[in-house]
N, C-alpha and C. Protein backbone atom coordinates (compact mmCIF):
# COMPACT_ATOMS: atom_id res chain seq x y z
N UNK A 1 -13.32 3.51 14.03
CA UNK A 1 -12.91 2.28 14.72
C UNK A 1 -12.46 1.27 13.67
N UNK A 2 -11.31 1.03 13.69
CA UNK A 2 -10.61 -0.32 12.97
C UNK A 2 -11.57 -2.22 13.27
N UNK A 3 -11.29 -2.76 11.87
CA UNK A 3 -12.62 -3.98 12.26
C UNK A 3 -10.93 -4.30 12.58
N UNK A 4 -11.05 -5.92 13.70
CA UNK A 4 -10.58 -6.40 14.14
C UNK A 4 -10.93 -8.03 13.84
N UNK A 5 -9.79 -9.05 13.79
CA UNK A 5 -9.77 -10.36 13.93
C UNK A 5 -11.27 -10.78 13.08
N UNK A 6 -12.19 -11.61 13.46
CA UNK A 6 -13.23 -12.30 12.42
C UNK A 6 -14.10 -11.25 11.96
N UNK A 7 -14.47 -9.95 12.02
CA UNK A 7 -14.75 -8.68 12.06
C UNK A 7 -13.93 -8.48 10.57
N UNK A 8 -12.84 -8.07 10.74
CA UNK A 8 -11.89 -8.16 9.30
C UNK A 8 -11.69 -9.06 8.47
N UNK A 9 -11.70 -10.69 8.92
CA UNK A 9 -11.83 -11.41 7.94
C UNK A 9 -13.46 -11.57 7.07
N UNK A 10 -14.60 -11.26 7.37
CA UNK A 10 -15.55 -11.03 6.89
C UNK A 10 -15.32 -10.09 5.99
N UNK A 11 -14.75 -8.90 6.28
CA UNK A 11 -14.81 -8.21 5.45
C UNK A 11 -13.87 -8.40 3.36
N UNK A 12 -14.34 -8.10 2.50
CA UNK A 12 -13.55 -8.50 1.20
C UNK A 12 -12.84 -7.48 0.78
N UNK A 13 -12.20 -8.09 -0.28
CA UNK A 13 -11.07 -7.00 -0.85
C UNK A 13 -11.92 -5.69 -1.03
N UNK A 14 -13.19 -5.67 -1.46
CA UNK A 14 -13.87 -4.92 -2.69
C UNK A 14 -14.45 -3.52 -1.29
N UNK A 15 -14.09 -3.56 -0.07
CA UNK A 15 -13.90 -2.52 0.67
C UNK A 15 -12.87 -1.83 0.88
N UNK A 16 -11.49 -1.94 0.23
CA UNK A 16 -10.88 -1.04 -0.56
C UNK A 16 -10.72 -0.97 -2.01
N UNK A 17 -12.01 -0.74 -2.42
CA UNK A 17 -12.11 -0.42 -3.73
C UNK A 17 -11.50 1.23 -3.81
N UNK A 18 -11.24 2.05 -3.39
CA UNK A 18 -11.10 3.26 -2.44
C UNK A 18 -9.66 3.46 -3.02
N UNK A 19 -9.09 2.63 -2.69
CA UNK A 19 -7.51 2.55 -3.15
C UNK A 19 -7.52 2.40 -4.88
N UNK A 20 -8.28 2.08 -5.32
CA UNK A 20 -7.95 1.81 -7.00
C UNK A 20 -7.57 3.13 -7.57
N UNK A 21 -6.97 3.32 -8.57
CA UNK A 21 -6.95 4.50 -9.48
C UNK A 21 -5.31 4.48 -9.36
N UNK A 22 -4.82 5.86 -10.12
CA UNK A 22 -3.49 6.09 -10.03
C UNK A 22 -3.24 7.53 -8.66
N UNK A 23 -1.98 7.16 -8.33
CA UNK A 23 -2.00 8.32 -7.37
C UNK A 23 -0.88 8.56 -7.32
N UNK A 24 -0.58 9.84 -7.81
CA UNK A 24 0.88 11.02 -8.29
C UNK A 24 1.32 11.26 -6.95
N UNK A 25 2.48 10.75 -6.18
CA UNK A 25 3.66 11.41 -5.61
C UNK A 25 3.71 12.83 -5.49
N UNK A 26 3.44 13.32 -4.63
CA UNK A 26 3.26 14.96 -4.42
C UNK A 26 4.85 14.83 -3.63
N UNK A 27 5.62 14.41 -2.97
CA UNK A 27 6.92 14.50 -2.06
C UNK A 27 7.83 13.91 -2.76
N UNK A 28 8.28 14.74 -3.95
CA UNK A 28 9.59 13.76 -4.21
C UNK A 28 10.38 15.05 -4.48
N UNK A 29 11.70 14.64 -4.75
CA UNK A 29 12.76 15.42 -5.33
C UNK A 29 12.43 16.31 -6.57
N UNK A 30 13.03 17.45 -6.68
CA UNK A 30 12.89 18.41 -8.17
C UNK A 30 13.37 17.16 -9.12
N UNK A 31 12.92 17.03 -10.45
CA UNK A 31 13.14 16.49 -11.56
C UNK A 31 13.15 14.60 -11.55
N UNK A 32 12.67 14.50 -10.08
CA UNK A 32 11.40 12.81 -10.18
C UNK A 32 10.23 13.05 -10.02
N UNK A 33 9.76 11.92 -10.18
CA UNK A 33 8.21 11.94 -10.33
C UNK A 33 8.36 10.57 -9.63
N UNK A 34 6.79 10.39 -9.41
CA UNK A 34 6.70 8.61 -8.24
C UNK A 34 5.48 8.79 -8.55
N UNK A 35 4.98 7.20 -8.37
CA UNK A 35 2.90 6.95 -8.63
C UNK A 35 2.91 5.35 -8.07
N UNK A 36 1.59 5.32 -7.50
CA UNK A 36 1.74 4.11 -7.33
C UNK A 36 0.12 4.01 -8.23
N UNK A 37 -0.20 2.84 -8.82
CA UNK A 37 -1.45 2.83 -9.31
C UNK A 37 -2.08 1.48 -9.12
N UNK A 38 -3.19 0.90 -9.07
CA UNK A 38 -3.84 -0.11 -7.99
C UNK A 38 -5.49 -0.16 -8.75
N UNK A 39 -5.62 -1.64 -9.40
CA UNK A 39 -6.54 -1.95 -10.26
C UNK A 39 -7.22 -3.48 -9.45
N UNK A 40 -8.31 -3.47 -9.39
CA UNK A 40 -9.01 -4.18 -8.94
C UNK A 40 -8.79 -5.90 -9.89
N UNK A 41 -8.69 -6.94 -9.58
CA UNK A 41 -8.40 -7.81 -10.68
C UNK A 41 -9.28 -9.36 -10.19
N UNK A 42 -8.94 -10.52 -10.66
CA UNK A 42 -9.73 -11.48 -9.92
C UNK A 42 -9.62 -11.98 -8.68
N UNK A 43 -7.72 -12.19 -8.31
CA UNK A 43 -7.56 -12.06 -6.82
C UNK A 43 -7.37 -11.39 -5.91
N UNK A 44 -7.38 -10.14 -6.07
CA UNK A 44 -8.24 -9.09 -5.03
C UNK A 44 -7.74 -7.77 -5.47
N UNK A 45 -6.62 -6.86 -5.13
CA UNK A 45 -5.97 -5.77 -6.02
C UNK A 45 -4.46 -5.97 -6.46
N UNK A 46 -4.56 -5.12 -7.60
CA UNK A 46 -2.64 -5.37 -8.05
C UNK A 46 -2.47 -3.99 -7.93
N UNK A 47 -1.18 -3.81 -7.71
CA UNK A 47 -0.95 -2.22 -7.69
C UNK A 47 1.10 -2.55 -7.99
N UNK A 48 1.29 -1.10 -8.19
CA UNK A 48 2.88 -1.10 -8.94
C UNK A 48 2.50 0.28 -8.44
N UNK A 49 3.85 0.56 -7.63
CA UNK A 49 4.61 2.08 -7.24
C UNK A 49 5.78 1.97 -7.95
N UNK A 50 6.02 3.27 -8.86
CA UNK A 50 6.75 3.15 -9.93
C UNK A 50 7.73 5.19 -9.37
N UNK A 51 9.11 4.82 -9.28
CA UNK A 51 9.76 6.22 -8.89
C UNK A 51 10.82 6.36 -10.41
N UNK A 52 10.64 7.59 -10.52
CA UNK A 52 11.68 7.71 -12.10
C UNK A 52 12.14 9.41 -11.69
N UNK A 53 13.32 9.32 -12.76
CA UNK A 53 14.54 10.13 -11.89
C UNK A 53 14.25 10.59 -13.59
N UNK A 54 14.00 12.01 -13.73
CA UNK A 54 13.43 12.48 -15.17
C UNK A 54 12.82 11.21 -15.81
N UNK A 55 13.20 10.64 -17.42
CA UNK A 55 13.03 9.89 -17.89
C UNK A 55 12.93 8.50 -17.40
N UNK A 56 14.29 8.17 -16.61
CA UNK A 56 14.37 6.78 -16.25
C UNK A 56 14.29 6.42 -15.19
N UNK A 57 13.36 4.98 -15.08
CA UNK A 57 12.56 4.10 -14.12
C UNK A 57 14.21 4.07 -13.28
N UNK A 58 13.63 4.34 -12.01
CA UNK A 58 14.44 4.40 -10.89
C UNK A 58 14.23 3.15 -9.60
N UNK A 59 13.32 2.86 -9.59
CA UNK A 59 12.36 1.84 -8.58
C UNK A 59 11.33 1.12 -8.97
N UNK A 60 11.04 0.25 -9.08
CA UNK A 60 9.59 -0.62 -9.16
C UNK A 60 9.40 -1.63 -8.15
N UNK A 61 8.36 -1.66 -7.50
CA UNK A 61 7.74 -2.16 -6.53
C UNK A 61 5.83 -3.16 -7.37
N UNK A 62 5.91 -4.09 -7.18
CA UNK A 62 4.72 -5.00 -7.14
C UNK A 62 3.97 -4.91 -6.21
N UNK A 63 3.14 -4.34 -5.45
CA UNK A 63 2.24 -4.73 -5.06
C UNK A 63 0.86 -5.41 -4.93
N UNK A 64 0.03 -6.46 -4.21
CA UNK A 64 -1.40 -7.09 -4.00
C UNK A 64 -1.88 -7.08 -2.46
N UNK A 65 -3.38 -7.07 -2.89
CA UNK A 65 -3.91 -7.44 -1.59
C UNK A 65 -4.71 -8.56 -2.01
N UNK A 66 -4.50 -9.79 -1.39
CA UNK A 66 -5.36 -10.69 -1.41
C UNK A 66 -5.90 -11.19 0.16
N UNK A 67 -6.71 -12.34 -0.54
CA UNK A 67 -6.90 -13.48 0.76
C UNK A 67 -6.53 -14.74 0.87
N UNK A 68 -5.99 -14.86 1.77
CA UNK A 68 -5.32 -16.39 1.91
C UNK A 68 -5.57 -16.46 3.44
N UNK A 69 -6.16 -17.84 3.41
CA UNK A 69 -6.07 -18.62 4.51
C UNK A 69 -7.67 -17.69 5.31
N UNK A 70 -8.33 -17.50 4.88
CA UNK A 70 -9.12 -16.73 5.53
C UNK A 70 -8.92 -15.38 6.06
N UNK A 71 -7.59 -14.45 5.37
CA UNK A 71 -7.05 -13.84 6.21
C UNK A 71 -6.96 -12.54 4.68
N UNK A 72 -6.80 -11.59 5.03
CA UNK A 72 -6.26 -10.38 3.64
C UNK A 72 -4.68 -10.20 3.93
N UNK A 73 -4.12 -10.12 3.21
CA UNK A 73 -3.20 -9.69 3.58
C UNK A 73 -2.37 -8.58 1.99
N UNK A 74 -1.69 -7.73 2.68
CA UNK A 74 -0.55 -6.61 1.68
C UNK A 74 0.81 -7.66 1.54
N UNK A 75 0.58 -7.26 0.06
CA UNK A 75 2.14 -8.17 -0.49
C UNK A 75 2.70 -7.31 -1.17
N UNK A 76 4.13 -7.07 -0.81
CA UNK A 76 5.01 -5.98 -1.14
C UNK A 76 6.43 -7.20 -2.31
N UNK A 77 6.16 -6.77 -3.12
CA UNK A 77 7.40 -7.77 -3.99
C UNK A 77 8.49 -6.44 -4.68
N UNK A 78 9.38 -6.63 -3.56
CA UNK A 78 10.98 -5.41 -4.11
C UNK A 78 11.64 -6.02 -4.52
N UNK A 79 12.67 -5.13 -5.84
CA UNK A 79 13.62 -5.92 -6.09
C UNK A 79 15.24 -6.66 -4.91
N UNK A 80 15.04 -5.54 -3.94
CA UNK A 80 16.19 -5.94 -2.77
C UNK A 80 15.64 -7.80 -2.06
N UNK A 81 14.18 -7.91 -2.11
CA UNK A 81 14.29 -8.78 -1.22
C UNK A 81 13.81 -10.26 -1.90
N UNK A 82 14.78 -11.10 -1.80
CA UNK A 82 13.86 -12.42 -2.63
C UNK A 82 13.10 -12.72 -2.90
N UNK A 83 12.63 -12.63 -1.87
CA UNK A 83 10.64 -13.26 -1.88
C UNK A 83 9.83 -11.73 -1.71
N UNK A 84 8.67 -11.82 -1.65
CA UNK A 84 7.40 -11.41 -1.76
C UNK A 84 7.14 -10.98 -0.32
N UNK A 85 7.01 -10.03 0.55
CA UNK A 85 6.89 -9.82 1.66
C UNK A 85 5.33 -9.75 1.83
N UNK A 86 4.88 -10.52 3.07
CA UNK A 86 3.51 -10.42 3.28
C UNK A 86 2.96 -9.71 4.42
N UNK A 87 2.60 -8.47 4.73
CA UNK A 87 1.90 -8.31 5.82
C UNK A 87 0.51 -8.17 5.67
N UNK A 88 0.09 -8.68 7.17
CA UNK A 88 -1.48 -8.75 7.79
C UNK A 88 -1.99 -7.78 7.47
N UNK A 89 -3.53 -7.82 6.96
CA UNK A 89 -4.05 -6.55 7.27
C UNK A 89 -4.76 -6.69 8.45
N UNK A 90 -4.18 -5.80 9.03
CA UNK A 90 -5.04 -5.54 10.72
C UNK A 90 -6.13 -4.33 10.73
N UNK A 91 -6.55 -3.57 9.96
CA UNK A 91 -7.83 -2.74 9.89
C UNK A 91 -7.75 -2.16 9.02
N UNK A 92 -9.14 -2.16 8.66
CA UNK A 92 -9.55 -1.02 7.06
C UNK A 92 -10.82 -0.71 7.80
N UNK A 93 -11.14 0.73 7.11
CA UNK A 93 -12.08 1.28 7.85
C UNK A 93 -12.23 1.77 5.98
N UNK A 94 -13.32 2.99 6.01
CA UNK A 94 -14.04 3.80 4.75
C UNK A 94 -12.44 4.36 4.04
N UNK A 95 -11.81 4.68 4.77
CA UNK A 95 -10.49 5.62 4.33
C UNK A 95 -9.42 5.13 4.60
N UNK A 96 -9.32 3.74 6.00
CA UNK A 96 -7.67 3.59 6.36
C UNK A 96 -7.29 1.99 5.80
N UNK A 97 -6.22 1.66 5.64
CA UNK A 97 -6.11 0.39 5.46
C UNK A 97 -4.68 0.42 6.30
N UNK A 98 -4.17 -0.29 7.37
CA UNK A 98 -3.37 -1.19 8.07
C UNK A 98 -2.74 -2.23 8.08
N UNK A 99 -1.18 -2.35 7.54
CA UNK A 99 -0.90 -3.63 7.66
C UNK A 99 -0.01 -4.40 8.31
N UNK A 100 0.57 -5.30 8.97
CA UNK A 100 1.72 -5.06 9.70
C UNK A 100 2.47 -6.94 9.66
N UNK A 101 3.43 -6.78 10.01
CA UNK A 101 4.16 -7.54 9.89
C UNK A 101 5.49 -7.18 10.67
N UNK A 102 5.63 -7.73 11.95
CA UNK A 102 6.64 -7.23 13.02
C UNK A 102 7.45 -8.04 13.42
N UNK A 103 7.68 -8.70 12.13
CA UNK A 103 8.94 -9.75 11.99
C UNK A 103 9.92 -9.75 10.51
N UNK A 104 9.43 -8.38 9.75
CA UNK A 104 10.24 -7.62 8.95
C UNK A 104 10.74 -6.69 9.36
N UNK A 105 12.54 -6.66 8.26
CA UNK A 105 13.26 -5.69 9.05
C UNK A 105 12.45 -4.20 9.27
N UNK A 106 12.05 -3.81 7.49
CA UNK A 106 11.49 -2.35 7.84
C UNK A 106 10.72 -2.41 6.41
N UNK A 107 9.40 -1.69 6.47
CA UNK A 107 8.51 -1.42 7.23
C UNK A 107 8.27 -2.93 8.19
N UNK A 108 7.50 -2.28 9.54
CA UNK A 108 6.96 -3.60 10.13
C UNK A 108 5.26 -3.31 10.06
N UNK A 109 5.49 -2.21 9.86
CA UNK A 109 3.59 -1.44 9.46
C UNK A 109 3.15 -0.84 8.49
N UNK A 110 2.93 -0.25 7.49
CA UNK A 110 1.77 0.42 6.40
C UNK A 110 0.94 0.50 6.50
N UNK A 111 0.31 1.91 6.58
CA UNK A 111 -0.66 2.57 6.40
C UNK A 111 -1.09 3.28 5.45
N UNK A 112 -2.24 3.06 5.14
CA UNK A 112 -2.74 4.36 4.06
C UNK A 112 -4.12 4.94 4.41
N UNK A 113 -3.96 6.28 4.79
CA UNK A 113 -5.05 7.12 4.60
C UNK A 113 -5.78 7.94 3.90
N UNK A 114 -6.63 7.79 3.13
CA UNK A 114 -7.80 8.84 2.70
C UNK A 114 -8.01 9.84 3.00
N UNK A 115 -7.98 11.04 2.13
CA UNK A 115 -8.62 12.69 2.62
C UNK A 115 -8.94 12.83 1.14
N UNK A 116 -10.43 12.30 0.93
CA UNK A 116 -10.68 13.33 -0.44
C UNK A 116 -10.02 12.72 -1.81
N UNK A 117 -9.03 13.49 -2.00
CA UNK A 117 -8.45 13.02 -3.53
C UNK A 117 -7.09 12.57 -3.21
N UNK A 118 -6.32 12.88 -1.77
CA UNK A 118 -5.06 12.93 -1.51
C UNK A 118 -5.12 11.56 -0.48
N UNK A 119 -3.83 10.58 -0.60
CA UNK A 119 -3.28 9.76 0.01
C UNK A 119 -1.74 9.97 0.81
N UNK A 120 -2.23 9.69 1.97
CA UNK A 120 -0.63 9.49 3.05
C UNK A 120 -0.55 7.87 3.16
N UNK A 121 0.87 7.57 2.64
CA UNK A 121 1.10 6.17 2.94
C UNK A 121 2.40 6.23 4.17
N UNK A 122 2.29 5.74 5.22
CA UNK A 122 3.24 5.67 5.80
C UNK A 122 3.46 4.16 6.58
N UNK A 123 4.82 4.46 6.25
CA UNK A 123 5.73 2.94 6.27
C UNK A 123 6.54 3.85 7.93
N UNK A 124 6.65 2.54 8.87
CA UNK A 124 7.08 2.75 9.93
C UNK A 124 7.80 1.29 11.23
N UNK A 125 8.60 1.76 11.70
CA UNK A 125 9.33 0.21 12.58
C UNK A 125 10.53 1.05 12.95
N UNK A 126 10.65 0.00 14.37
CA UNK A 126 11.90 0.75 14.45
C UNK A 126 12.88 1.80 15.15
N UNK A 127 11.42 2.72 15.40
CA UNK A 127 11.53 4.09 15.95
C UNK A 127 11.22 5.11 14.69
N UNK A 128 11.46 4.80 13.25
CA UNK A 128 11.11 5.52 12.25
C UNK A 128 10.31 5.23 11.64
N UNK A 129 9.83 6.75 10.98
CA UNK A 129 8.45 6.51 10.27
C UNK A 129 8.59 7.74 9.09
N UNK A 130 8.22 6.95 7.62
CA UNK A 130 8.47 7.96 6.28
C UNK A 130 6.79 7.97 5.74
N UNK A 131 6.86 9.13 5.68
CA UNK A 131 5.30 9.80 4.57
C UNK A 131 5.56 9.67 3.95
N UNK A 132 4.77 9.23 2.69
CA UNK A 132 4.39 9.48 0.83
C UNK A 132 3.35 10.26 0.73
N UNK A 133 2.53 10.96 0.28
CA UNK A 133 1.86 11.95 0.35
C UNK A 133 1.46 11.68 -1.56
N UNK A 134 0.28 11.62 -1.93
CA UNK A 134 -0.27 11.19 -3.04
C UNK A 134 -1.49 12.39 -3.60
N UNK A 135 -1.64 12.52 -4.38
CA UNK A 135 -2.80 13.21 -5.22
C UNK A 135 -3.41 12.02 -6.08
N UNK A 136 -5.06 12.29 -6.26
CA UNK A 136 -5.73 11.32 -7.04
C UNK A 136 -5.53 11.69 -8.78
N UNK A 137 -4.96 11.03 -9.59
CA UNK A 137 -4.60 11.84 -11.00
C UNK A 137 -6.27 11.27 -11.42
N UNK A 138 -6.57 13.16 -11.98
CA UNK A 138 -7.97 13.16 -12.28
C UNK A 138 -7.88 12.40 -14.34
């Protein structure tokens, strides 16, 4: 069961501690590689998904989860979009984290689930929806 509204704002960053570490891209093309990696810091987590095409950096993405306003929220900073995109987190459970924002073009949701050592992130709006599929690098 997903916590909900003052249920979730009680809850702190440090219940996805879960998400920290690096996690290797298992779904990409022959001869890329992709990782996103996610370190616990003073305002809540930083993380960078990083895609490279052999040698050279192909994509970089900023990611945080903080709290503001009494609230957690996923901040996605791409190079396509000016600003810093913020979505809600609407539930974290032991394994899932939820975030949504349904007044961006695309994603309007993110998810990430837990199995073990392996992560599914899926970004979805729209009518479409893309997997990332992750391994925990031991």
């Amino acid at each position: 069961m997903l916590a909900a509204g003052a249920e979730l704002q009680a809850q702190s960053i440090k219940d996805l501690s879960w998400l920290t570490g690096t996690w290797n891209r298992t779904n990409v093309k022959a001869g890329r590689t992709a990782h996103e990696r996610w370190v616990q810091t003073a305002e809540g987590l930083q993380g960078w998904g990083v895609n490279m095409n052999g040698a050279d950096t192909t994509f970089v993405e900023k990611l945080k989860i903080i709290s503001k306003d009494n609230k957690l929220y996923y901040v996605a900073d791409v190079p396509q979009n000016k600003e810093p995109t913020y979505f809600l987190i609407t539930g974290i459970t032991a394994t899932t984290l939820v975030c949504e924002n349904p007044q961006h073009d695309f994603p309007k949701k993110i998810t990430y689930q837990l199995d073990g050592d392996k992560l599914k992130a899926t970004i979805s709006g729209n009518g479409k929806s893309i997997d990332y599929f992750f391994e925990r690098k031991k």
